[in-house]
N, C-alpha and C. Protein backbone atom coordinates (compact mmCIF):
# COMPACT_ATOMS: atom_id res chain seq x y z
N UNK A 1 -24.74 20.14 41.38
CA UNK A 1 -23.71 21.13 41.38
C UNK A 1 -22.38 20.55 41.85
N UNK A 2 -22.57 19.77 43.03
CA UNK A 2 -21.44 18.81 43.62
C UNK A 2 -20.74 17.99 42.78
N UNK A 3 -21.14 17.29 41.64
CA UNK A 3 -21.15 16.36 40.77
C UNK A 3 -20.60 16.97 39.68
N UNK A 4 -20.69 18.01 39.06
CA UNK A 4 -19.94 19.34 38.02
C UNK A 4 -18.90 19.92 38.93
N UNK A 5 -18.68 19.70 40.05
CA UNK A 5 -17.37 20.89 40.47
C UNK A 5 -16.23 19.85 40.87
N UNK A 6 -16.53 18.65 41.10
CA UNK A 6 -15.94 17.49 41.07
C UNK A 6 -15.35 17.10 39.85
N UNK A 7 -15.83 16.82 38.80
CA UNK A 7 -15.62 16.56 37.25
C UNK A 7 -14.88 17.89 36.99
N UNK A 8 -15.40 19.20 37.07
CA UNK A 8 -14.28 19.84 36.28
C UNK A 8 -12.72 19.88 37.43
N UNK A 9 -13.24 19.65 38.75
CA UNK A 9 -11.92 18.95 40.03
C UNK A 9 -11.00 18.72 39.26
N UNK A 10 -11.67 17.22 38.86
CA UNK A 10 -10.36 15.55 38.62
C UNK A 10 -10.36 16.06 37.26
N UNK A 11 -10.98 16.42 36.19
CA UNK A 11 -10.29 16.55 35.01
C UNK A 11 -9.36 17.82 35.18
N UNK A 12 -8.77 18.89 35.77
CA UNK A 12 -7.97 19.68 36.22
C UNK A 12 -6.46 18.61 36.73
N UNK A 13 -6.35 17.98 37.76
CA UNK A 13 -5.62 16.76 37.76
C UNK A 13 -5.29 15.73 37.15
N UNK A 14 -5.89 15.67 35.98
CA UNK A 14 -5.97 14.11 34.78
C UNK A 14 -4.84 14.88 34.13
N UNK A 15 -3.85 13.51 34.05
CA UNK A 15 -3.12 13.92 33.12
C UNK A 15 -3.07 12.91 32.05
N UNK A 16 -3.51 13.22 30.74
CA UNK A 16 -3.43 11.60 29.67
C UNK A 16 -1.89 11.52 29.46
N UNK A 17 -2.37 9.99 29.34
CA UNK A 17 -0.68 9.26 29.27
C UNK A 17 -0.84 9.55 27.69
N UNK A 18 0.97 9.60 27.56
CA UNK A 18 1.61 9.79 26.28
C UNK A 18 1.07 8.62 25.12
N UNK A 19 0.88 9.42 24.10
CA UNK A 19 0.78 8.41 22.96
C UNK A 19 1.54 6.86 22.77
N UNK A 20 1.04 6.38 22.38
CA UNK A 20 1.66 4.66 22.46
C UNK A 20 1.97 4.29 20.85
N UNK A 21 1.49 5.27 20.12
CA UNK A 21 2.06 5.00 18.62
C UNK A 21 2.13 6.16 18.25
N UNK A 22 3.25 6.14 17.46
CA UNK A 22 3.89 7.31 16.90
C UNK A 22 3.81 7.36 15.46
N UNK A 23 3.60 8.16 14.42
CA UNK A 23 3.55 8.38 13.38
C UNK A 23 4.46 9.01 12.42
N UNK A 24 5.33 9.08 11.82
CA UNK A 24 6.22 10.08 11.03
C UNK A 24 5.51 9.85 9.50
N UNK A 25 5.41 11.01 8.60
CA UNK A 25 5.17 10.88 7.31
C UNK A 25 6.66 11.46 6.53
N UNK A 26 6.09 11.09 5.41
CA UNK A 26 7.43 11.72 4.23
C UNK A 26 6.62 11.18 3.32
N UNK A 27 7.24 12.40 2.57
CA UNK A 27 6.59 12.78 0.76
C UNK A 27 8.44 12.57 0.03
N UNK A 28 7.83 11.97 -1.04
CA UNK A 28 9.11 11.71 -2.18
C UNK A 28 8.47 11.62 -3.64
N UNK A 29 8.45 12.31 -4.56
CA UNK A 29 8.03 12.40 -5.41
C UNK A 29 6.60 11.92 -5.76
N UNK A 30 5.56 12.25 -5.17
CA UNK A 30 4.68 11.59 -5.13
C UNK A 30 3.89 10.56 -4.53
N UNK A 31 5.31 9.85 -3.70
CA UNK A 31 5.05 8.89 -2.86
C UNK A 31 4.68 9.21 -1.53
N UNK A 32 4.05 8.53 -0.34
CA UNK A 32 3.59 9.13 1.09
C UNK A 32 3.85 7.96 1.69
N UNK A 33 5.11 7.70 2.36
CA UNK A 33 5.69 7.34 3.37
C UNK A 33 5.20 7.46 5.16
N UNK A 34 4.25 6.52 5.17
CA UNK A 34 4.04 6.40 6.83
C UNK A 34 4.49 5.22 7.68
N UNK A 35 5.80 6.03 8.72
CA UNK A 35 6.55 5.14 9.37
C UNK A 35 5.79 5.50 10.52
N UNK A 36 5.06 4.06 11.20
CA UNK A 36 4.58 4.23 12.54
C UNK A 36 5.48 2.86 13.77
N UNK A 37 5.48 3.75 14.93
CA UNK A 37 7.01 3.05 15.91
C UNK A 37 5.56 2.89 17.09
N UNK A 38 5.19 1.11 17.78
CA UNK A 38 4.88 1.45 18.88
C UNK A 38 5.58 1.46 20.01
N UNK A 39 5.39 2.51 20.94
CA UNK A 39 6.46 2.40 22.02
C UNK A 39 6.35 1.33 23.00
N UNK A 40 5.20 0.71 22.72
CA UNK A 40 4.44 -0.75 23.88
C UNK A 40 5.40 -2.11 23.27
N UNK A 41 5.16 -2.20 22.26
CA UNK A 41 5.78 -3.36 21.26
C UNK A 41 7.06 -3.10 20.70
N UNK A 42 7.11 -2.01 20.30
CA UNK A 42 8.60 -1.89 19.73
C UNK A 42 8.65 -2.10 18.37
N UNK A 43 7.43 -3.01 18.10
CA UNK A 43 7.17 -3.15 16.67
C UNK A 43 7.22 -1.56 16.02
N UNK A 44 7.24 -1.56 14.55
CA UNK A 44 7.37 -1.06 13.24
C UNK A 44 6.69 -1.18 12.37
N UNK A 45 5.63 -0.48 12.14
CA UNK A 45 4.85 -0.85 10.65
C UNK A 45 4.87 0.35 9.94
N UNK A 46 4.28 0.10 8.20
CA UNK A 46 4.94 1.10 7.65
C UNK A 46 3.96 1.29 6.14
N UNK A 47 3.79 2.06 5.75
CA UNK A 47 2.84 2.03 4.35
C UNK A 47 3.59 2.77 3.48
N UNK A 48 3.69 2.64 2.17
CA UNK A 48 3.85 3.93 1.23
C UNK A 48 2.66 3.49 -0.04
N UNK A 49 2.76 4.51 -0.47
CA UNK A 49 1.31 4.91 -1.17
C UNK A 49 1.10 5.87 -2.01
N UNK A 50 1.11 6.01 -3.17
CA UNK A 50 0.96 6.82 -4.31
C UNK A 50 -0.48 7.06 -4.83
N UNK A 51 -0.88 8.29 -5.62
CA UNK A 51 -2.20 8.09 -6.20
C UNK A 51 -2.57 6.71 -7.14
N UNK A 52 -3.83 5.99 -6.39
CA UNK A 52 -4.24 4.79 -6.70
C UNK A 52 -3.02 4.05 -6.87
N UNK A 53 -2.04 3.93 -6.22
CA UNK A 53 -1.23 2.90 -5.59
C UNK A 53 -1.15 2.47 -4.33
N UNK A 54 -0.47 1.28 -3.87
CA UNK A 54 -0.31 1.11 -2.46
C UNK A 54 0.54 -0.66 -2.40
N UNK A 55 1.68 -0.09 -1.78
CA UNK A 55 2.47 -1.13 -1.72
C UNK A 55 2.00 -2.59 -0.11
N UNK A 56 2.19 -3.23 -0.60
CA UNK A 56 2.07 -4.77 0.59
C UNK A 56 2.96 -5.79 0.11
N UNK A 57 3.33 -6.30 0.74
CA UNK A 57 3.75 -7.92 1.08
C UNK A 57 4.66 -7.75 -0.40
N UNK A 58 5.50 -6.91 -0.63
CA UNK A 58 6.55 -6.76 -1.95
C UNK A 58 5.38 -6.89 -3.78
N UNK A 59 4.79 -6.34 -2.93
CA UNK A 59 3.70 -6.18 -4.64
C UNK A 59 3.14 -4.79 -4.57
N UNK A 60 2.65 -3.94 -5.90
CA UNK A 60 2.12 -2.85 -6.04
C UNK A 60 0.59 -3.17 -6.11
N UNK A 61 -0.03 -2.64 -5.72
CA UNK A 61 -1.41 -3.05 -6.14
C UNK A 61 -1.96 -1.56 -6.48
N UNK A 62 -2.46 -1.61 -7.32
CA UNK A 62 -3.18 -0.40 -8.36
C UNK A 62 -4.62 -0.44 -8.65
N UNK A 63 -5.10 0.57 -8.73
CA UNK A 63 -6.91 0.91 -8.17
C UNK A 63 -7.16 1.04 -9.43
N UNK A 64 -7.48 0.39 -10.50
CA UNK A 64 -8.09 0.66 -11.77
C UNK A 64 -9.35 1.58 -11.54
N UNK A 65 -10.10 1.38 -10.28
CA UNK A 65 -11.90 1.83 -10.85
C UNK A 65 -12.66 1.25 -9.58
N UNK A 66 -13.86 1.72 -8.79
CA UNK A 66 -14.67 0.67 -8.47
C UNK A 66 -15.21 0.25 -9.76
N UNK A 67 -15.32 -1.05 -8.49
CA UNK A 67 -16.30 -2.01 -9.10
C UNK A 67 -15.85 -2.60 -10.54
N UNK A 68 -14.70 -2.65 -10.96
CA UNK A 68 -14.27 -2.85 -12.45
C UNK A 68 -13.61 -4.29 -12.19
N UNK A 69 -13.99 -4.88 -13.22
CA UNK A 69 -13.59 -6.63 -12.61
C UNK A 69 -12.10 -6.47 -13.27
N UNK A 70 -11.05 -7.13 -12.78
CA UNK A 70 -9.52 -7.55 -13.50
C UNK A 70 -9.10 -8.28 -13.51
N UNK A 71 -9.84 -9.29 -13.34
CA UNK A 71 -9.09 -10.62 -13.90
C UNK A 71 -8.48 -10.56 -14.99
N UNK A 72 -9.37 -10.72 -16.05
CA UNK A 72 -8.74 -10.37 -17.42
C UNK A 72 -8.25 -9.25 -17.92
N UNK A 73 -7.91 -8.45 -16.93
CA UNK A 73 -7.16 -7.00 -17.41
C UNK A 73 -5.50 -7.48 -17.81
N UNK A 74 -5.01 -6.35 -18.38
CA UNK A 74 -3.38 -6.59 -19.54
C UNK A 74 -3.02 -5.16 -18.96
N UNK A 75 -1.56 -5.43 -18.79
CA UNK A 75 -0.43 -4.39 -18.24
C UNK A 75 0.58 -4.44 -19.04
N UNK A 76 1.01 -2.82 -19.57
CA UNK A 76 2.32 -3.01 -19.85
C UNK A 76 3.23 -2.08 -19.39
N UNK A 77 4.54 -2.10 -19.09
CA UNK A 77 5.82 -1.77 -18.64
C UNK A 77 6.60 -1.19 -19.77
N UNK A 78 6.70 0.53 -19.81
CA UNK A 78 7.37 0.98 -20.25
C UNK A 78 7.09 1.29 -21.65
N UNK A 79 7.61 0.62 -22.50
CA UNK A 79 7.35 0.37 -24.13
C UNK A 79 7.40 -0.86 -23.96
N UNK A 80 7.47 -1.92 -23.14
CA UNK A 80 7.13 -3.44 -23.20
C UNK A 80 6.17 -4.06 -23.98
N UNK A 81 5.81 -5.47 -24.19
CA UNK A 81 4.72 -5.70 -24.56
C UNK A 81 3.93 -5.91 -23.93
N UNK A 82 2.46 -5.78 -23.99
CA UNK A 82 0.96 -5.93 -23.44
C UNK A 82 1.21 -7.47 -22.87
N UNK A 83 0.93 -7.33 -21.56
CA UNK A 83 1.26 -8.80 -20.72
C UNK A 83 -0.53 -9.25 -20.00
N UNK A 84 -0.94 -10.20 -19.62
CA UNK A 84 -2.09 -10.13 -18.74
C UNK A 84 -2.01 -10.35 -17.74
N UNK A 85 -2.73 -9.67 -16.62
CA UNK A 85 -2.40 -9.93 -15.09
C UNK A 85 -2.75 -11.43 -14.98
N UNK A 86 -2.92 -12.02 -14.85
CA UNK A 86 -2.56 -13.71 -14.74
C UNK A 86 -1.15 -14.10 -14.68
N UNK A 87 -0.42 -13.35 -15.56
CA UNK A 87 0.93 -14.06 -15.68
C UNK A 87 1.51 -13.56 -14.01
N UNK A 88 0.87 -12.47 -13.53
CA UNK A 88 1.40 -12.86 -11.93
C UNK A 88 0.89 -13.33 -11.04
N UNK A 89 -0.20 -14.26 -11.35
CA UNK A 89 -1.21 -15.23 -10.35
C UNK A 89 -0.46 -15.57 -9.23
N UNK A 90 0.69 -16.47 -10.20
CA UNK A 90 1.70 -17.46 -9.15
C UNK A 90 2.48 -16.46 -8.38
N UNK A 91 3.19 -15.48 -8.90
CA UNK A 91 3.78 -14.46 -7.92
C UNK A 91 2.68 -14.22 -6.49
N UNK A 92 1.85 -13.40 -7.16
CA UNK A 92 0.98 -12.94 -6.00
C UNK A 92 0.51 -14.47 -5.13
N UNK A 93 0.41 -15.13 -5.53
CA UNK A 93 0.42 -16.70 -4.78
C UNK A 93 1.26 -16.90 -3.85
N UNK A 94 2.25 -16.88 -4.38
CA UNK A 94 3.70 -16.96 -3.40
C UNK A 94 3.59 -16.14 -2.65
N UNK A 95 3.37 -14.96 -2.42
CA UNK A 95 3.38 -13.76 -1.28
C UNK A 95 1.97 -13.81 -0.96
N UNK A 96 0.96 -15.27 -0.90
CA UNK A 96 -0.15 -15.17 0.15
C UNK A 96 -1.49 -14.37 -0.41
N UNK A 97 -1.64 -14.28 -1.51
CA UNK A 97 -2.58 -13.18 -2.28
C UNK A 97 -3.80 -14.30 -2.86
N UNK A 98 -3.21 -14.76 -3.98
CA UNK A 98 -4.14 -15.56 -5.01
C UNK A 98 -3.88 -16.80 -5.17
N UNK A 99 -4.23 -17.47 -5.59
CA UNK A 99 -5.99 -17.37 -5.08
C UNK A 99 -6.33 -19.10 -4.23
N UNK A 100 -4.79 -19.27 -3.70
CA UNK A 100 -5.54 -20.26 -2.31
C UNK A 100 -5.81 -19.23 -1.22
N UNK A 101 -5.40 -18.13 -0.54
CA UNK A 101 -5.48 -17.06 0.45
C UNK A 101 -7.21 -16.60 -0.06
N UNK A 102 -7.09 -16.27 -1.38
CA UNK A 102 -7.83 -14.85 -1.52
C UNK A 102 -7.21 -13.83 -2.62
N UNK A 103 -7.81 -13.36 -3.22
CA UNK A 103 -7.12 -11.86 -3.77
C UNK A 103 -6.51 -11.08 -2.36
N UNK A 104 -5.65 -10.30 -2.95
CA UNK A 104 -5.21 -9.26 -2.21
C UNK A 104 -6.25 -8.21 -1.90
N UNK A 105 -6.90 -7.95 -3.09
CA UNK A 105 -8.20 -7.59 -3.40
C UNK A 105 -8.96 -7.57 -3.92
N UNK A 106 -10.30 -7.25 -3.75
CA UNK A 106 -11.29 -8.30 -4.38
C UNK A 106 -11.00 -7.74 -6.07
N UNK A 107 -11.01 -8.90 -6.69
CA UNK A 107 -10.72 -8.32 -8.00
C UNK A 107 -11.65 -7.38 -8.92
N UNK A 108 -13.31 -7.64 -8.14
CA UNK A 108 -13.79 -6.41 -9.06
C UNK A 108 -14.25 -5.09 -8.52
N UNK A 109 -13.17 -5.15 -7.14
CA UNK A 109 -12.88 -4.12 -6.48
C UNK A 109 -11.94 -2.99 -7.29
N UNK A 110 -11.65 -3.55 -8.50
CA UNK A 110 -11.00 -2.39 -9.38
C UNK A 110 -9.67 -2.62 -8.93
N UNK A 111 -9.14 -3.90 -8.51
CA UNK A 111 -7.48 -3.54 -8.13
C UNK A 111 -6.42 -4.96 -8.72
N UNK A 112 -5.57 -4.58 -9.02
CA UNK A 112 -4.75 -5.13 -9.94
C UNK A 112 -3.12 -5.57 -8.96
N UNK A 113 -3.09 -6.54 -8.61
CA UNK A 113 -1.30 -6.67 -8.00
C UNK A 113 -0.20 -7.00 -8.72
N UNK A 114 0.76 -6.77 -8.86
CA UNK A 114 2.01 -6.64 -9.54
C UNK A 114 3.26 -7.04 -8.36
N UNK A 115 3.65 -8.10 -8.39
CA UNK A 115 5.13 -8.19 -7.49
C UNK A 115 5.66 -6.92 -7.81
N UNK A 116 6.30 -6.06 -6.90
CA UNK A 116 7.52 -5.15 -7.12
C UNK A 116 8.54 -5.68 -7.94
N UNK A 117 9.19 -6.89 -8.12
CA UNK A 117 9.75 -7.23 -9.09
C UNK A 117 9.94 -6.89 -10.49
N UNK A 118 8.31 -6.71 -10.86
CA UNK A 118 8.10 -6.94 -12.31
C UNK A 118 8.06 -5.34 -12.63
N UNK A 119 8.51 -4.59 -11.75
CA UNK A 119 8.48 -3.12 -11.98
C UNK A 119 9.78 -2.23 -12.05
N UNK A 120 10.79 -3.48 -11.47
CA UNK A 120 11.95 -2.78 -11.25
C UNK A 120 12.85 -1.92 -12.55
N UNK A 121 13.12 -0.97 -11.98
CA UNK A 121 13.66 -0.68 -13.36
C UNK A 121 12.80 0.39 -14.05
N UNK A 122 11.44 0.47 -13.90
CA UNK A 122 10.34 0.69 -14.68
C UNK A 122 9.90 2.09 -14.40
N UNK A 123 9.67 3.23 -15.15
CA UNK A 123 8.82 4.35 -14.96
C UNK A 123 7.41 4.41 -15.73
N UNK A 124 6.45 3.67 -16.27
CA UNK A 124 5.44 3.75 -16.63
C UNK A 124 5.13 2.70 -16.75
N UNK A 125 3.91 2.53 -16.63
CA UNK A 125 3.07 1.43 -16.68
C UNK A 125 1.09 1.87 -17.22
N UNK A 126 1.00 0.97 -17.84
CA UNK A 126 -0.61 0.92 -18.11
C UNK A 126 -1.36 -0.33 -18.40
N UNK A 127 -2.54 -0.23 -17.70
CA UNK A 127 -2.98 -1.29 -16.95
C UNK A 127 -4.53 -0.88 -17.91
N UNK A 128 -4.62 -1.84 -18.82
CA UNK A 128 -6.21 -1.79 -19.28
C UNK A 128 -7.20 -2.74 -18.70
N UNK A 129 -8.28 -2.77 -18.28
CA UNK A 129 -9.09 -3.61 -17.56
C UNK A 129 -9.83 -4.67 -19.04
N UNK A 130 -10.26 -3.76 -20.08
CA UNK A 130 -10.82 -4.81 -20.94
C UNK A 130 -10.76 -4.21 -22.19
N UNK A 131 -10.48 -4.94 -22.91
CA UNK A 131 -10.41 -4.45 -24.51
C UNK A 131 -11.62 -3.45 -24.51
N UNK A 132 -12.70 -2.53 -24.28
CA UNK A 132 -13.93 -1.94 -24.05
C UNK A 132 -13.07 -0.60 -23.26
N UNK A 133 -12.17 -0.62 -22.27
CA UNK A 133 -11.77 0.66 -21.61
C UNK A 133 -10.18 1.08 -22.26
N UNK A 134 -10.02 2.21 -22.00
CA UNK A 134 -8.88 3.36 -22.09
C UNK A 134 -7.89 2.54 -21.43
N UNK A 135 -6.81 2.20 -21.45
CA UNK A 135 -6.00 2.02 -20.98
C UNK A 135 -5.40 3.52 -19.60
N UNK A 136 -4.99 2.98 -18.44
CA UNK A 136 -4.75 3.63 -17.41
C UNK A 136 -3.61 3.98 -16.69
N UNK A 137 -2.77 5.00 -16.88
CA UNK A 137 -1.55 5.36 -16.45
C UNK A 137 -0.77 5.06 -14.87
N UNK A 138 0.36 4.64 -14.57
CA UNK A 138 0.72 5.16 -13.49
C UNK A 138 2.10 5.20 -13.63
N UNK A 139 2.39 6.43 -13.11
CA UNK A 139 4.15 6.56 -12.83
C UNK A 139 4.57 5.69 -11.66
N UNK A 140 5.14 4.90 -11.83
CA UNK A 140 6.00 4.30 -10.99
C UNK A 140 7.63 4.70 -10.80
N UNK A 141 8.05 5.85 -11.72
CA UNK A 141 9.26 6.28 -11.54
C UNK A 141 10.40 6.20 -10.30
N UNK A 142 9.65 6.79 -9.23
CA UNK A 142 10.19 6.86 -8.14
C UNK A 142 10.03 5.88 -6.91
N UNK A 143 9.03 5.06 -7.18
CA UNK A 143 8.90 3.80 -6.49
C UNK A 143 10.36 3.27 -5.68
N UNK A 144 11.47 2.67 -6.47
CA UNK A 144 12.58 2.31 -5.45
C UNK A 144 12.72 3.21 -4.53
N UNK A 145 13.09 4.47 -5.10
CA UNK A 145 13.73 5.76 -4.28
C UNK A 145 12.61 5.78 -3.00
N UNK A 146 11.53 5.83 -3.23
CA UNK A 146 10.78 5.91 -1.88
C UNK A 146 10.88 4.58 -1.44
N UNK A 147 10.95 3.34 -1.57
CA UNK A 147 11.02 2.37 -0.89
C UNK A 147 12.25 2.43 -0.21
N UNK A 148 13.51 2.87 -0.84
CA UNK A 148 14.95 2.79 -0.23
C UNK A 148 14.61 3.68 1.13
N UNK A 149 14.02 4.77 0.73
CA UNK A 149 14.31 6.10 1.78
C UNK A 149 12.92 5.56 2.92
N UNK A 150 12.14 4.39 2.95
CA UNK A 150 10.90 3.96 3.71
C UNK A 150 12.29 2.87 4.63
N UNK A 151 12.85 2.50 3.81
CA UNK A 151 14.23 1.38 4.57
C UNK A 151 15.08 2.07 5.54
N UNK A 152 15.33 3.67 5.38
CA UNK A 152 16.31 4.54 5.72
C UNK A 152 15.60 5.24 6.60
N UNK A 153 14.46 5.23 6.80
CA UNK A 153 13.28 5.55 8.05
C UNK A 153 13.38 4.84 9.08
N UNK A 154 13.64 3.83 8.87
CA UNK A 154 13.86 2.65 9.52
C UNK A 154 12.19 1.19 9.48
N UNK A 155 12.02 1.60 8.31
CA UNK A 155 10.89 0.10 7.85
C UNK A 155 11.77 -0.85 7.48
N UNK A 156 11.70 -2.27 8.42
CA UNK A 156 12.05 -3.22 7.88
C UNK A 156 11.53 -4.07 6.93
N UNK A 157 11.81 -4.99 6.07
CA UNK A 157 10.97 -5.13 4.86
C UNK A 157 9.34 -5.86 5.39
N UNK A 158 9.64 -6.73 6.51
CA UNK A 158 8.06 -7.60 7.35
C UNK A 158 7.57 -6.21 7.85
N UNK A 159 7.61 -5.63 7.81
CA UNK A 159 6.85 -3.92 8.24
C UNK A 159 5.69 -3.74 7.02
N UNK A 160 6.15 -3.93 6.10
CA UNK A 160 4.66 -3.72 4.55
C UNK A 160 4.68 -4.74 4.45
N UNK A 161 4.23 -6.12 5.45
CA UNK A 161 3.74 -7.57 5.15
C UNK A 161 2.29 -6.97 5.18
N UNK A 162 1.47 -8.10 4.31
CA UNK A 162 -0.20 -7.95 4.68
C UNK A 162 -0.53 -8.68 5.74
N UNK A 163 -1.12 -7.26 6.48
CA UNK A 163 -2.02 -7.93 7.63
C UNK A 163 -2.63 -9.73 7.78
N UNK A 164 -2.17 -10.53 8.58
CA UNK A 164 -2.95 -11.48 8.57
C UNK A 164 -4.47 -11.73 9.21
C-alpha cells in the first residue's frame, strides 16, 4: 500500500522535460513537408514526400511496386522520349546511391531514383518497370513549389541528405 501511495506521491511531482524535437508539417499540393528543429543540436532535418514519392540527397525516388525489380525499367518526362533508368546510374552515383554505396534502394524493392534535375521543369512522368507491365503515373507538377516553400521553412539543402 506504502509502495502505491508513494508512486502515485512522485508521479504527482514529476514533471517531464519538454520535447527535444520538434516537428512542423505542411501540405502543398499533394506534397507533405516535415520540418523537424532539435532543440539539443540545433540541427534541422527535413522530408517531403508525395504518394509513392520521396525526395533524398537531390533525387526523387518513386515506389513502382513491391518486390518489382528496376533495373531495367524506362521513364519518360512529359511527352519526352522513353529513356532507361540506367542513364541515371552515374547521377545517382555521384550523390552516393549506385552502385559503389549501394542502391538508394534495393532495386527490387520496387523503387526507381531520378536526380531532381532530370525533372525540372516537368509535370508528368511514367515509369514502366518492364515491357510485360502498364506503365505508371506520377505528377510531379508541384515538386519545385514544395521544395522552394521546404527552403522557406527553413530546410537547408544537407537537411534531405541520405542518412549515412
Amino acid at each position: 500500500m506504502f509502495v502505491i501511495a508513494a508512486m502515485a506521491l512522485s508521479s504527482f511531482f514529476y514533471q517531464p522535460h519538454p520535447p527535444q524535437l520538434t516537428e512542423r508539417l505542411y501540405r502543398l499540393a499533394g506534397w507533405r513537408i516535415a520540418v523537424a528543429h532539435d532543440k539539443f543540436t540545433g540541427q534541422v532535418s527535413c522530408s517531403l514526400s508525395a504518394k509513392h514519392v520521396r525526395f533524398k540527397s537531390d533525387a526523387l525516388i518513386f515506389h513502382v511496386g513491391p518486390g518489382v525489380e528496376t533495373t531495367h525499367a524506362v521513364f519518360r518526362i512529359d511527352g519526352g522520349p522513353a529513356r532507361p533508368v540506367s542513364q541515371a546510374f552515374r547521377d545517382d552515383e555521384a550523390r552516393g546511391f549506385f552502385p559503389r554505396r549501394g542502391w538508394i534502394d534495393d532495386p527490387a524493392g520496387g523503387d526507381v531514383a531520378l536526380p531532381a534535375a532530370y525533372l525540372k521543369g516537368a509535370t508528368r512522368l511514367w515509369i514502366r518497370a518492364t515491357p510485360a507491365t502498364y506503365p505508371q503515373f506520377y505528377n510531379v507538377s508541384r515538386f519545385a513549389d514544395a521544395l522552394a516553400e521546404a527552403k522557406a521553412e527553413g530546410c537547408p539543402v544537407p537537411a534531405f541528405a541520405a542518412p549515412s
